[in-house]
C-alpha atoms as a PDB file:
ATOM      1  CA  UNK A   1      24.653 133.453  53.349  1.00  0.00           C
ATOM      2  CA  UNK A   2      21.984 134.948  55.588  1.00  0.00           C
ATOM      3  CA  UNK A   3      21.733 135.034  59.141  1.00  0.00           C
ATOM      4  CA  UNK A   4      20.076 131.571  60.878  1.00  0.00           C
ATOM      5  CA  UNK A   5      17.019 133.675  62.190  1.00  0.00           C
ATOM      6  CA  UNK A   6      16.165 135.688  59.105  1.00  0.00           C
ATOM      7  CA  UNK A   7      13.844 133.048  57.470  1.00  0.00           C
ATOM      8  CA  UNK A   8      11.886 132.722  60.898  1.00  0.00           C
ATOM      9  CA  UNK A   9      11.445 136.078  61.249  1.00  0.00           C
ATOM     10  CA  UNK A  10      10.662 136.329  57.668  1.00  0.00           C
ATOM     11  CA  UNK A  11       7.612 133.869  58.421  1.00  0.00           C
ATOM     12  CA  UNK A  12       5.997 135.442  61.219  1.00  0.00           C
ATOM     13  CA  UNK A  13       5.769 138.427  59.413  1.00  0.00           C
ATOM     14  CA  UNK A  14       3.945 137.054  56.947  1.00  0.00           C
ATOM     15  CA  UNK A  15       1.723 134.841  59.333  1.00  0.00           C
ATOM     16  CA  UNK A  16       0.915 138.639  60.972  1.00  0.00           C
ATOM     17  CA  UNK A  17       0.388 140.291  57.701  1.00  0.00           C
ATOM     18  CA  UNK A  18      -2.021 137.113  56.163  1.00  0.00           C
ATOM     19  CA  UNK A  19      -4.335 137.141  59.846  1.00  0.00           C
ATOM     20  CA  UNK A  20      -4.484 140.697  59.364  1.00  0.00           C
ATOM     21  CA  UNK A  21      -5.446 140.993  55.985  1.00  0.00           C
ATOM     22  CA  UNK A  22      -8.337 138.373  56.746  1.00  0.00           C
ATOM     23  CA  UNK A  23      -9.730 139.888  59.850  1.00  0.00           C
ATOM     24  CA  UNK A  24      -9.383 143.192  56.994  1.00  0.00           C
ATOM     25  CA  UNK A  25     -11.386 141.085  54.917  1.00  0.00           C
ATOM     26  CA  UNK A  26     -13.858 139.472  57.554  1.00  0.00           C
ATOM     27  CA  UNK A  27     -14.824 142.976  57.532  1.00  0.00           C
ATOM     28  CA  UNK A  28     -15.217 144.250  54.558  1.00  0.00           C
ATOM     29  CA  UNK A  29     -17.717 141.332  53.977  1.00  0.00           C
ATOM     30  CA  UNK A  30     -19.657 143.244  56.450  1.00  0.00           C
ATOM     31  CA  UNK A  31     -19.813 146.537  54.907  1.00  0.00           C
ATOM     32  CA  UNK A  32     -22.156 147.878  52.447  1.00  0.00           C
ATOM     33  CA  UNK A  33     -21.435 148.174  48.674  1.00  0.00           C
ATOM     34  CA  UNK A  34     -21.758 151.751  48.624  1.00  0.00           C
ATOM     35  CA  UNK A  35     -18.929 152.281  51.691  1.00  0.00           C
ATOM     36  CA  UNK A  36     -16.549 149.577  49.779  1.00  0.00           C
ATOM     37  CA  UNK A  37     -17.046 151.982  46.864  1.00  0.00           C
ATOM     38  CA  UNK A  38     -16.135 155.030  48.318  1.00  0.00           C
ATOM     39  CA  UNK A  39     -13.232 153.124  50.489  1.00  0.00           C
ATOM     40  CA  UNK A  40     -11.982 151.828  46.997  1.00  0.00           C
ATOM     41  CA  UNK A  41     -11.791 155.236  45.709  1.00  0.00           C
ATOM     42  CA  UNK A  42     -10.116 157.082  48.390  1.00  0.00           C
ATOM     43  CA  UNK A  43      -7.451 154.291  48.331  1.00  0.00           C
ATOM     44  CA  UNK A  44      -7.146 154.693  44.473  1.00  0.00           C
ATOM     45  CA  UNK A  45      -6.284 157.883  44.908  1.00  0.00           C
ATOM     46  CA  UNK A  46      -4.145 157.568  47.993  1.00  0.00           C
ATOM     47  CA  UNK A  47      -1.832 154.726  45.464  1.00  0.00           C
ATOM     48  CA  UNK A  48      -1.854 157.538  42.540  1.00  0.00           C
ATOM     49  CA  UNK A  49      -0.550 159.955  44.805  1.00  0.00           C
ATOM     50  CA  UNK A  50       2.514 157.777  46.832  1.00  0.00           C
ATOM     51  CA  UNK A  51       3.344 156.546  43.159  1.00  0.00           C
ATOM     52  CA  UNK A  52       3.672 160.232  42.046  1.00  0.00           C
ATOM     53  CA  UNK A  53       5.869 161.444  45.495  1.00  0.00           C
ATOM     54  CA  UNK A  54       7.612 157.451  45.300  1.00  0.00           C
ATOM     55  CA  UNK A  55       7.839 155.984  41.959  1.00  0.00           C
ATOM     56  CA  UNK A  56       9.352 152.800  42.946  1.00  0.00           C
ATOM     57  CA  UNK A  57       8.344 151.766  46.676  1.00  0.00           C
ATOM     58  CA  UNK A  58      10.074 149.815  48.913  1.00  0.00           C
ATOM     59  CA  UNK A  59       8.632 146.692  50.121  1.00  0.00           C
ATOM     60  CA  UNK A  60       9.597 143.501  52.594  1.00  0.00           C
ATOM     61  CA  UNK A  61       9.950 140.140  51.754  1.00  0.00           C
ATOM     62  CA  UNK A  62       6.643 140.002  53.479  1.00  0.00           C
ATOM     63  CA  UNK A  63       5.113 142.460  51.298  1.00  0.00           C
ATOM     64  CA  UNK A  64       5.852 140.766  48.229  1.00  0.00           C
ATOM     65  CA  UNK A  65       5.299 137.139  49.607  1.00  0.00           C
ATOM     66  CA  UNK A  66       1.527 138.587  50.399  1.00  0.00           C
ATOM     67  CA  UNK A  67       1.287 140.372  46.664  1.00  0.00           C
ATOM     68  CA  UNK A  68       1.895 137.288  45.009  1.00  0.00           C
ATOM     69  CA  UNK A  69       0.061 135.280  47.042  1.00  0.00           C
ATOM     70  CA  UNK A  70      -2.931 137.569  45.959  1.00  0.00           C
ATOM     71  CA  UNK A  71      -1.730 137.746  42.311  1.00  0.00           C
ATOM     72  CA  UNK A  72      -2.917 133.972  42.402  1.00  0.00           C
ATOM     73  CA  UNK A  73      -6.384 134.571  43.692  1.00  0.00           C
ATOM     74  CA  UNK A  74      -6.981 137.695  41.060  1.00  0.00           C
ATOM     75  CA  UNK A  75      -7.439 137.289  37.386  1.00  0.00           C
ATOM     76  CA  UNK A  76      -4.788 138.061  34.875  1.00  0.00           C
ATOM     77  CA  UNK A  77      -6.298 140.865  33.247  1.00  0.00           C
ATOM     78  CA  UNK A  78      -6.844 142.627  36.901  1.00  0.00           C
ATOM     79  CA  UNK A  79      -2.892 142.623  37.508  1.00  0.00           C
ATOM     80  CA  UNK A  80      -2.553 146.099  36.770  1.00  0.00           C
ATOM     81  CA  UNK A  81      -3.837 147.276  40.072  1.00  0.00           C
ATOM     82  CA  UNK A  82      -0.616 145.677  41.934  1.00  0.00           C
ATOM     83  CA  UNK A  83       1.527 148.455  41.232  1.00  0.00           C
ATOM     84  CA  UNK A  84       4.208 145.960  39.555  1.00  0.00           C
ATOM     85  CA  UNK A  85       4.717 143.974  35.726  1.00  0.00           C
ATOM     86  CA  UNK A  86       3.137 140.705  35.796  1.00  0.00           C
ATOM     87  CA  UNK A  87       6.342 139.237  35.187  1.00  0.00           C
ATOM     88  CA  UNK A  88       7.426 140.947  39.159  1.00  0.00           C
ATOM     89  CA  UNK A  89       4.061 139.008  40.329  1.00  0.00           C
ATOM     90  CA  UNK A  90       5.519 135.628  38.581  1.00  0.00           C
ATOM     91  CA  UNK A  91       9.250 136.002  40.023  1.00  0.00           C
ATOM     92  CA  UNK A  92       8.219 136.301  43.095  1.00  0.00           C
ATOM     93  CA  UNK A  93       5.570 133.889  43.224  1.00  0.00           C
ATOM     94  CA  UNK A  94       8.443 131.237  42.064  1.00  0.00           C
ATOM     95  CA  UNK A  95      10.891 132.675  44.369  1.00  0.00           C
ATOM     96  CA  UNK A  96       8.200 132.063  47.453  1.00  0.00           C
ATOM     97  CA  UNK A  97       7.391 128.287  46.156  1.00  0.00           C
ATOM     98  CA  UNK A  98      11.846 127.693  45.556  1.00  0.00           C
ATOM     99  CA  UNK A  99      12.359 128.996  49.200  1.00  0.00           C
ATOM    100  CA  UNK A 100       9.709 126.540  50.473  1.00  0.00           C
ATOM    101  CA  UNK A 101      11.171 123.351  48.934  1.00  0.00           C
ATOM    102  CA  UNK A 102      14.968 123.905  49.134  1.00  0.00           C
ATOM    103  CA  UNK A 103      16.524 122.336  51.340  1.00  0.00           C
ATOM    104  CA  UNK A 104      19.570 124.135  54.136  1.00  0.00           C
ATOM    105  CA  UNK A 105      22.444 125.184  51.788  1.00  0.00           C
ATOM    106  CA  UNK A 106      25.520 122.569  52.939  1.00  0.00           C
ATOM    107  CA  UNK A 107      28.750 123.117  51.089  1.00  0.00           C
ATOM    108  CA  UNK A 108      29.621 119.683  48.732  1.00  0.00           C
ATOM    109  CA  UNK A 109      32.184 117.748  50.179  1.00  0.00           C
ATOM    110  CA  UNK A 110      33.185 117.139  53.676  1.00  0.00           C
ATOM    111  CA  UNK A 111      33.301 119.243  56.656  1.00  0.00           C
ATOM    112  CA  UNK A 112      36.283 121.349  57.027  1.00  0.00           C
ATOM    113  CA  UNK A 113      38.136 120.401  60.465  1.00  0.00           C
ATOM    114  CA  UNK A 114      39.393 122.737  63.270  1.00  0.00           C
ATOM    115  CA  UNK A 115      42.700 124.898  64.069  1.00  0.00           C
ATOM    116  CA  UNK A 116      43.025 122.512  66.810  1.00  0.00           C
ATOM    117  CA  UNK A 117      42.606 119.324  64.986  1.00  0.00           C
ATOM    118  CA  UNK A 118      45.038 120.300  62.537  1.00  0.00           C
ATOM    119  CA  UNK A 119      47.411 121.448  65.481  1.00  0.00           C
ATOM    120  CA  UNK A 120      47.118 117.801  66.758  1.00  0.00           C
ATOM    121  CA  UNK A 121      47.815 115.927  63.280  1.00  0.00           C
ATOM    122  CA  UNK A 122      50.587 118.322  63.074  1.00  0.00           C
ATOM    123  CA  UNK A 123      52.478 117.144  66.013  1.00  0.00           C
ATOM    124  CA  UNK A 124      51.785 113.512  65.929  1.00  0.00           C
ATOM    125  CA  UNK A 125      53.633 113.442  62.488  1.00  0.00           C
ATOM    126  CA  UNK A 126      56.699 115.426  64.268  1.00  0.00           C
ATOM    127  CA  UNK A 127      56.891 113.747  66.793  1.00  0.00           C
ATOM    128  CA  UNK A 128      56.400 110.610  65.345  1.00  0.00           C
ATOM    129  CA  UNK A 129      58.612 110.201  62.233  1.00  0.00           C
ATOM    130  CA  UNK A 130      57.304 106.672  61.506  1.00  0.00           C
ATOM    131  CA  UNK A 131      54.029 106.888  62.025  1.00  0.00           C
ATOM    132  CA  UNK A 132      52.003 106.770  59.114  1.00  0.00           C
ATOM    133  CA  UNK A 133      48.474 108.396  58.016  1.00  0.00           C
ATOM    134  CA  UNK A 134      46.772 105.035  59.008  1.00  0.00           C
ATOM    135  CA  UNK A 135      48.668 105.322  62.067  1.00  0.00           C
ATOM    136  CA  UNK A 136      47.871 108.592  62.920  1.00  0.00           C
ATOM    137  CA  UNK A 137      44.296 107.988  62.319  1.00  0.00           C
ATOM    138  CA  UNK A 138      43.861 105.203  64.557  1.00  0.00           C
ATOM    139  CA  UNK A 139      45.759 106.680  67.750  1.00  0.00           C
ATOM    140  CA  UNK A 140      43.083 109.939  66.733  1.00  0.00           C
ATOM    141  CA  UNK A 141      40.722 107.439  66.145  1.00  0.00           C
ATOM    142  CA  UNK A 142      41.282 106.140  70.232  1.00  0.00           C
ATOM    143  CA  UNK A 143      41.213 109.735  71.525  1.00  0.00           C
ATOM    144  CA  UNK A 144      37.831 109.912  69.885  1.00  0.00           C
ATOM    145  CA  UNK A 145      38.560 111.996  66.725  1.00  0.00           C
ATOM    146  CA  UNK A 146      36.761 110.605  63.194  1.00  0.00           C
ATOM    147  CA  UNK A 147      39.181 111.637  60.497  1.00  0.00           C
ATOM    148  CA  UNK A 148      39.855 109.697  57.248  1.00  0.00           C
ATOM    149  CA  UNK A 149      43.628 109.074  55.852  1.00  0.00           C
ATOM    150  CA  UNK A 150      43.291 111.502  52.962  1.00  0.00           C
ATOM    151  CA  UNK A 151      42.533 114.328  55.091  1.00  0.00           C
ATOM    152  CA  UNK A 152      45.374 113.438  57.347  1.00  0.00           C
ATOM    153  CA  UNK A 153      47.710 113.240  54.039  1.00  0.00           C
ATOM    154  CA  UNK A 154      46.412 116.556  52.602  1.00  0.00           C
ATOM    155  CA  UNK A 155      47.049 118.470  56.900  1.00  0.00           C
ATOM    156  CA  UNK A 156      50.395 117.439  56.356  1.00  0.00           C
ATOM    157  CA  UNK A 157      51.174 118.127  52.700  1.00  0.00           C
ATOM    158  CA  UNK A 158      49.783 121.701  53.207  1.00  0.00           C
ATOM    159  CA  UNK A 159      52.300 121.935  56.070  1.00  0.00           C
ATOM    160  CA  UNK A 160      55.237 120.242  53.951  1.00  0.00           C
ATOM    161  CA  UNK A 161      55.593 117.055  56.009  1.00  0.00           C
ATOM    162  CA  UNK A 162      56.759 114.623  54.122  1.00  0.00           C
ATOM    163  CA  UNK A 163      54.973 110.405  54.009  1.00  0.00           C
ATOM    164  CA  UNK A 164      56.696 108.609  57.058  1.00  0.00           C
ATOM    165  CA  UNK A 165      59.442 106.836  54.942  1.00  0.00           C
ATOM    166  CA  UNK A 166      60.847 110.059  53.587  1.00  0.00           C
ATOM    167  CA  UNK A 167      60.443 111.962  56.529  1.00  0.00           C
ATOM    168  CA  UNK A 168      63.245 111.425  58.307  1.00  0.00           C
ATOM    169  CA  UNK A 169      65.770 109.320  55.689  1.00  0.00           C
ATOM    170  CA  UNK A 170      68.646 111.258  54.523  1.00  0.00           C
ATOM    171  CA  UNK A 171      69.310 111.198  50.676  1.00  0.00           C
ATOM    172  CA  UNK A 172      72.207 109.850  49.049  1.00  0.00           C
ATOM    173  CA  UNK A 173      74.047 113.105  48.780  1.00  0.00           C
ATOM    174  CA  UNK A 174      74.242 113.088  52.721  1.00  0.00           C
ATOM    175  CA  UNK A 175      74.718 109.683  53.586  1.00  0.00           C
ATOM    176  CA  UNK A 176      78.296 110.007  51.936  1.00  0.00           C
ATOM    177  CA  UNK A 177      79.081 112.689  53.158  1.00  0.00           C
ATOM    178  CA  UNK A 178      77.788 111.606  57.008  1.00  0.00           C
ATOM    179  CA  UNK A 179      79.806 108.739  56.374  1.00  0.00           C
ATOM    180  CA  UNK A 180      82.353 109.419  54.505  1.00  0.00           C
ATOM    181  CA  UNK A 181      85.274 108.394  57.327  1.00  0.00           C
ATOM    182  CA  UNK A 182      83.930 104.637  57.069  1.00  0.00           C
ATOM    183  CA  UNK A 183      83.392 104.381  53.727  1.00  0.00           C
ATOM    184  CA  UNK A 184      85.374 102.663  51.292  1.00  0.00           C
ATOM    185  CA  UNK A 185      83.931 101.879  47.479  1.00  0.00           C
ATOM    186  CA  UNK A 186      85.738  99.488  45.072  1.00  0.00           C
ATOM    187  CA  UNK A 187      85.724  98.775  40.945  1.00  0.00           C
ATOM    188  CA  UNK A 188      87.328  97.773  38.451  1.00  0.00           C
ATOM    189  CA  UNK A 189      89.085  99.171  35.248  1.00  0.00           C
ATOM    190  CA  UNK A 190      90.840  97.792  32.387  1.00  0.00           C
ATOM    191  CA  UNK A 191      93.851  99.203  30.641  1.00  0.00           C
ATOM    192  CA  UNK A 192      95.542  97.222  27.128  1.00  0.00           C
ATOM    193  CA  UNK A 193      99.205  96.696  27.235  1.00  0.00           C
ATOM    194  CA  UNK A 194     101.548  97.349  23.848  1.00  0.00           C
ATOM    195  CA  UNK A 195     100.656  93.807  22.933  1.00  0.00           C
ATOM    196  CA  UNK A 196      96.475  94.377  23.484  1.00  0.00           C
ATOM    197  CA  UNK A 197      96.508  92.244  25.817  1.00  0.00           C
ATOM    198  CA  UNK A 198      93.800  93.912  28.549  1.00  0.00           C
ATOM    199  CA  UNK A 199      94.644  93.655  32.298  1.00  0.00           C
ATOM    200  CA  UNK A 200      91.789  93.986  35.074  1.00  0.00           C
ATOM    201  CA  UNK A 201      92.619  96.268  37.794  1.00  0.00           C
ATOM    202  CA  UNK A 202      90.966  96.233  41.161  1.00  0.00           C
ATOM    203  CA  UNK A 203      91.201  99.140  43.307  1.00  0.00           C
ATOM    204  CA  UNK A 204      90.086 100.427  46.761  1.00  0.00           C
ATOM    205  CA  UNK A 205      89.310 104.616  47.551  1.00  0.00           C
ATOM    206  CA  UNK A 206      88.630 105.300  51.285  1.00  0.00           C
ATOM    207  CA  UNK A 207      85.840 108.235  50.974  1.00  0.00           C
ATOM    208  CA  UNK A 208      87.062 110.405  53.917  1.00  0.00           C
ATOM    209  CA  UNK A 209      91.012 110.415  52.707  1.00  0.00           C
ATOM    210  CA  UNK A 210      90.542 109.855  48.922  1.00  0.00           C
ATOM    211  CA  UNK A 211      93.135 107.681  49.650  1.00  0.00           C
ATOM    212  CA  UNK A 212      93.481 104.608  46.243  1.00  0.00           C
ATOM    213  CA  UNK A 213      94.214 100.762  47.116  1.00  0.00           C
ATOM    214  CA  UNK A 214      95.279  99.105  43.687  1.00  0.00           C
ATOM    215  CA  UNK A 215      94.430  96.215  45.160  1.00  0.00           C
ATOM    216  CA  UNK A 216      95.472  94.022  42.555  1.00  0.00           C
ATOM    217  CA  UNK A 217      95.960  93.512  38.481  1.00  0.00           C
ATOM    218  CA  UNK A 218      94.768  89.971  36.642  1.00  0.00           C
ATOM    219  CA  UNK A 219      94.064  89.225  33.303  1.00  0.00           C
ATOM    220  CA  UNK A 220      90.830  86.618  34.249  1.00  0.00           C
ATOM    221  CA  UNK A 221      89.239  88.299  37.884  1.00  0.00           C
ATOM    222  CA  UNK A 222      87.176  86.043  38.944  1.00  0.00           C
ATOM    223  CA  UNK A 223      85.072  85.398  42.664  1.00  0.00           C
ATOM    224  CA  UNK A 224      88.112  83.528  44.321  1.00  0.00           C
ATOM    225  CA  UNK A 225      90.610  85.863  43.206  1.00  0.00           C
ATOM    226  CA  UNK A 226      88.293  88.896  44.255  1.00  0.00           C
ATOM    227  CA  UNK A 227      87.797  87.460  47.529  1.00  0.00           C
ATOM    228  CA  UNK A 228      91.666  86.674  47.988  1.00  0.00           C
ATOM    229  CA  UNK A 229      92.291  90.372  47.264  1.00  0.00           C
ATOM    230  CA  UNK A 230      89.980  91.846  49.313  1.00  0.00           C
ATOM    231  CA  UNK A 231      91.265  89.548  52.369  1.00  0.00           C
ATOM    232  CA  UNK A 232      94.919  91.636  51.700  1.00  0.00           C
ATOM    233  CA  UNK A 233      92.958  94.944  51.333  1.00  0.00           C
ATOM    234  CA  UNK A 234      91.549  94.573  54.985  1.00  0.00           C
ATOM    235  CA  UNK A 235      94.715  94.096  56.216  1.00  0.00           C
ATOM    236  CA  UNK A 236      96.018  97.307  54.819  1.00  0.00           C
ATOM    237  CA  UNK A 237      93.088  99.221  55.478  1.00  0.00           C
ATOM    238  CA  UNK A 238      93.418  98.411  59.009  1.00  0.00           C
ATOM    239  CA  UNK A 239      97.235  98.903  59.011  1.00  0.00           C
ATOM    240  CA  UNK A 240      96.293 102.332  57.740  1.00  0.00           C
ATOM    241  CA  UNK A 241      94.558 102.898  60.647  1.00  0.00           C
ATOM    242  CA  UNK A 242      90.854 102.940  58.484  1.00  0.00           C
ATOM    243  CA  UNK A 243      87.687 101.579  60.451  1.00  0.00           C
ATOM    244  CA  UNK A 244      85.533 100.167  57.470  1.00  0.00           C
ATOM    245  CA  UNK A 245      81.885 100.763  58.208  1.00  0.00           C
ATOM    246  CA  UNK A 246      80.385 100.418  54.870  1.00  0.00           C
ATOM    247  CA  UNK A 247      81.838  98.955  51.473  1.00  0.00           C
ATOM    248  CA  UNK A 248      80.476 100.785  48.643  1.00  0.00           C
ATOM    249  CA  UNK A 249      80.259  98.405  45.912  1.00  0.00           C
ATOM    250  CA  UNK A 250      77.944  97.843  42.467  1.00  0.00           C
ATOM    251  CA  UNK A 251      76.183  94.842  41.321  1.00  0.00           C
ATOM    252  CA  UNK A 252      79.150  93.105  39.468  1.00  0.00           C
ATOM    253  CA  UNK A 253      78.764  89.464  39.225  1.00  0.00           C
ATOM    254  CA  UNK A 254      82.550  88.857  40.167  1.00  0.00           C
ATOM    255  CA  UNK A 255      82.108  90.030  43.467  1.00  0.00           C
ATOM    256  CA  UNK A 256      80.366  86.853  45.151  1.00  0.00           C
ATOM    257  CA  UNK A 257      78.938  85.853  48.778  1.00  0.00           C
ATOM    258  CA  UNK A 258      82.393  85.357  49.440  1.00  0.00           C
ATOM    259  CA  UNK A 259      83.909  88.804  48.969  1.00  0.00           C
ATOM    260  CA  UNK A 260      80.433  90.380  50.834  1.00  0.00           C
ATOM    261  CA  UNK A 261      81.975  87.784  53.781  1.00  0.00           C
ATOM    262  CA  UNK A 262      85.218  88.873  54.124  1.00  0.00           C
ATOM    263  CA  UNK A 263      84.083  92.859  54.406  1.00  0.00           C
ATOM    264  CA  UNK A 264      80.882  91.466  56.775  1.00  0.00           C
ATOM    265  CA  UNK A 265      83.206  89.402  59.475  1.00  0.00           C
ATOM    266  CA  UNK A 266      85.311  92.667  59.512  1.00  0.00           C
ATOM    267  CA  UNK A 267      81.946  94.701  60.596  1.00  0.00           C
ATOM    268  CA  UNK A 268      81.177  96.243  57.799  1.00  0.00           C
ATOM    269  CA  UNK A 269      77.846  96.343  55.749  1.00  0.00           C
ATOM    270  CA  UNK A 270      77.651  95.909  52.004  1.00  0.00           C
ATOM    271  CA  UNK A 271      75.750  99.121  50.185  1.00  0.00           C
ATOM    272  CA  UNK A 272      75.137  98.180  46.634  1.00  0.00           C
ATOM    273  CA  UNK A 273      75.063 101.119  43.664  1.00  0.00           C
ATOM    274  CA  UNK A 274      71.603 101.466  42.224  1.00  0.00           C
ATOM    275  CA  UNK A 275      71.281 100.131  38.576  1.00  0.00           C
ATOM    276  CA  UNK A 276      72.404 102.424  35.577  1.00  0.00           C
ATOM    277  CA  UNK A 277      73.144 104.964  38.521  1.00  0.00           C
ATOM    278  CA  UNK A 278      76.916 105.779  37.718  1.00  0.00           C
ATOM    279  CA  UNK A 279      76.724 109.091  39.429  1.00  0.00           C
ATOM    280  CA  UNK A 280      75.937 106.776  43.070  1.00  0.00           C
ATOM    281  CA  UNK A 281      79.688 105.314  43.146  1.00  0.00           C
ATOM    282  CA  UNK A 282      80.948 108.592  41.303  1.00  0.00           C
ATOM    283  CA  UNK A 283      84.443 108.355  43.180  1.00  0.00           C
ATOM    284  CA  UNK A 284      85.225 105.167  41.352  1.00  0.00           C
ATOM    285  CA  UNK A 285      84.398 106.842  38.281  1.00  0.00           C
ATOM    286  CA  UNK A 286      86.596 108.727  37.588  1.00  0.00           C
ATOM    287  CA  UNK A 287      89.589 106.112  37.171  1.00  0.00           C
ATOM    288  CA  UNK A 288      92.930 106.654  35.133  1.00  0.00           C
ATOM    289  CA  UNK A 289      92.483 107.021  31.518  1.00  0.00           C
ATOM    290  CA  UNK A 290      93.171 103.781  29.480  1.00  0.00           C
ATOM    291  CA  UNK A 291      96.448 104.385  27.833  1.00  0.00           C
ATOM    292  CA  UNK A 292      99.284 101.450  25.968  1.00  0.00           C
ATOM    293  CA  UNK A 293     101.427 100.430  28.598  1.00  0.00           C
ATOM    294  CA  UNK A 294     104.535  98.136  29.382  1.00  0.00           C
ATOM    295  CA  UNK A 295     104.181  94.522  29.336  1.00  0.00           C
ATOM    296  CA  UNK A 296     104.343  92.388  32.809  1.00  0.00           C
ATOM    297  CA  UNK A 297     102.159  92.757  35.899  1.00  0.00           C
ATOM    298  CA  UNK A 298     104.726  94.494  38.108  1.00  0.00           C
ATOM    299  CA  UNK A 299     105.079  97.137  35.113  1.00  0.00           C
ATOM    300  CA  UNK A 300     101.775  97.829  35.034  1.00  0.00           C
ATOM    301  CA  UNK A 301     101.312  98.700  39.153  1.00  0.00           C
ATOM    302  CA  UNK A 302     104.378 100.526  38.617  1.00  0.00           C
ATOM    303  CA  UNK A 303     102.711 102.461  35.287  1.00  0.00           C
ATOM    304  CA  UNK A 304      99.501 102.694  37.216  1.00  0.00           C
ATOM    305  CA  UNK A 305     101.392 104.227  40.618  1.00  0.00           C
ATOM    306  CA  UNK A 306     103.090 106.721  38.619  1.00  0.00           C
ATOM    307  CA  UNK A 307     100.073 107.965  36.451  1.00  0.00           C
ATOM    308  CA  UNK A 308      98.519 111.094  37.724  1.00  0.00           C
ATOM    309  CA  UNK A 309      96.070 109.759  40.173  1.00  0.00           C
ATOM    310  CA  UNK A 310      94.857 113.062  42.168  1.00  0.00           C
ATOM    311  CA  UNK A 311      92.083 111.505  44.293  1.00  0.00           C
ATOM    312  CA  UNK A 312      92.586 114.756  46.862  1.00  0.00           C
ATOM    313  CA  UNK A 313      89.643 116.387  48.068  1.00  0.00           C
ATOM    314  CA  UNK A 314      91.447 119.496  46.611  1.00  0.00           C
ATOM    315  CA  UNK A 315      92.087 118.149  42.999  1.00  0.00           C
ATOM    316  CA  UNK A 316      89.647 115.127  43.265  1.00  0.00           C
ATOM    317  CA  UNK A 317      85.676 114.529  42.456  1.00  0.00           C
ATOM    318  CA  UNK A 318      84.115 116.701  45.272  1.00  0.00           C
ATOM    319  CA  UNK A 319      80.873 114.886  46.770  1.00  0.00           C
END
């Protein structure tokens, strides 16, 4: 882009150059024939010799602006006393009516916004965590600063600032590990006795100790016997000396309002496993393998209690 003045300056140049050329002209009317003969000669001559010493002369916007102004007023067949091709007189002669219509170049789209502006958006999302782009707009909106949402969305994506709900939440990942001390998750397993008859086991694993509850072993679980067991599990949780903040559960229909009660009236909050997201609840997962076993409920714990169940952080599934 040029400089802001250039154009001006470019105009009174050729506002000097066209009064000059008509006072030029104003007298030459005056003049004899025989003088403008002679005069038209010696400059001839003059043009044959600067086009010998300078082949190709240098001339101003001005200069050409005035030549094919000229070129217009002369006929076609007279063009070769210029100095230039025709086709020079016609380029320039479109150039000089393009640069009176266009309008001041703007670049499409909207205006970029300052170092300072940016600086502010910047610190209004850190400071804020919950404030969202509509919220950040308005309070610059009330300190007199006209910026749309989108802009304020692409500031902070260029500075990797997350949207407001995901700017401060911790993932999944941490939250059990923050929290592993008060969590305890819970599921269910089945194993098949000698006879095939399958038994429903119900177990407990505190996070922070991998430490297993086999809470209890039925051949029909339903709501009232989960919520009978997990009234005993409280008890030895908090004979174990384990402060239950959050029961880690999925979205089994057999555990019912009343089980959620039982855990709720002993502080804790239920967290419920995504769907179809078995890697959420992965302790639970990884449960004893399914294997014939002796008949009889008291059998089975005692089975269960001496399978290999290595739930240690050291032999365990590491979170």
């Amino acid at each position: 882009m040029g400089k802001p003045g250039r154009p001006r300056r470019e105009l009174w140049s050729f506002a000097y150059l066209a009064v000059r050329r008509l006072l030029s002209l104003v007298l030459l009317a005056l003049r004899t024939s025989g003088s403008k003969e002679i005069e038209i000669l010696v400059l001839r001559h003059e043009l044959e010799i600067l086009r010998r010493n300078q082949p190709r002369p240098c001339l101003q916007p001005a200069d050409r602006a005035w030549l094919a102004t000229l070129s217009r007023l002369l006929a076609r067949e007279r063009w070769s006393a210029f100095g230039v091709r025709p086709e020079t007189l016609l380029r320039w002669h479109r150039r000089l009516v393009a640069r009176h219509w266009t309008y001041p170049h703007r670049l499409p789209g909207r205006p970029p916004i300052g170092v300072e502006l940016v600086t502010l958006i910047v610190a209004m999302a850190s400071d804020n965590p919950t404030w969202g782009y509509q919220r950040i707009r308005g309070e610059l909106l009330s300190l007199g600063h006209r910026v749309a949402a989108s802009t304020i969305a692409r500031v902070l994506k260029t500075h990797g600032i997350k949207p407001a709900p995901r700017r401060t939440s911790a993932t999944w990942r941490q939250f059990l590990r923050q929290q592993a001390a008060g969590i305890v998750a819970c599921d269910f397993f089945s194993v098949d006795t000698i006879s095939l008859r399958r038994l429903y086991v119900l177990f407990f694993i505190h996070h922070g100790s991998r430490r297993v509850f086999l809470a209890g072993i039925t051949t029909n679980p339903t709501r009232d016997w989960v919520t009978q067991v997990a009234r005993n599990v409280t008890a030895e949780l908090r004979d174990a000396g384990i402060a239950v903040k959050h029961l880690l559960r999925d979205r089994d229909d057999k555990f019912g309002p009343g089980f959620d009660a039982v855990w709720e009236s002993e502080g804790a909050s239920i967290v419920r496993s995504p769907v179809r997201a078995p890697n959420a609840n992965v302790c639970v997962s990884r449960t004893p393998s399914a294997q014939l076993i002796p008949e009889g409920a008291a059998l089975v714990k005692r089975a269960l209690l001496e399978e290999e169940l290595d739930f240690s952080p050291s032999g365990g599934v590491s979170i």
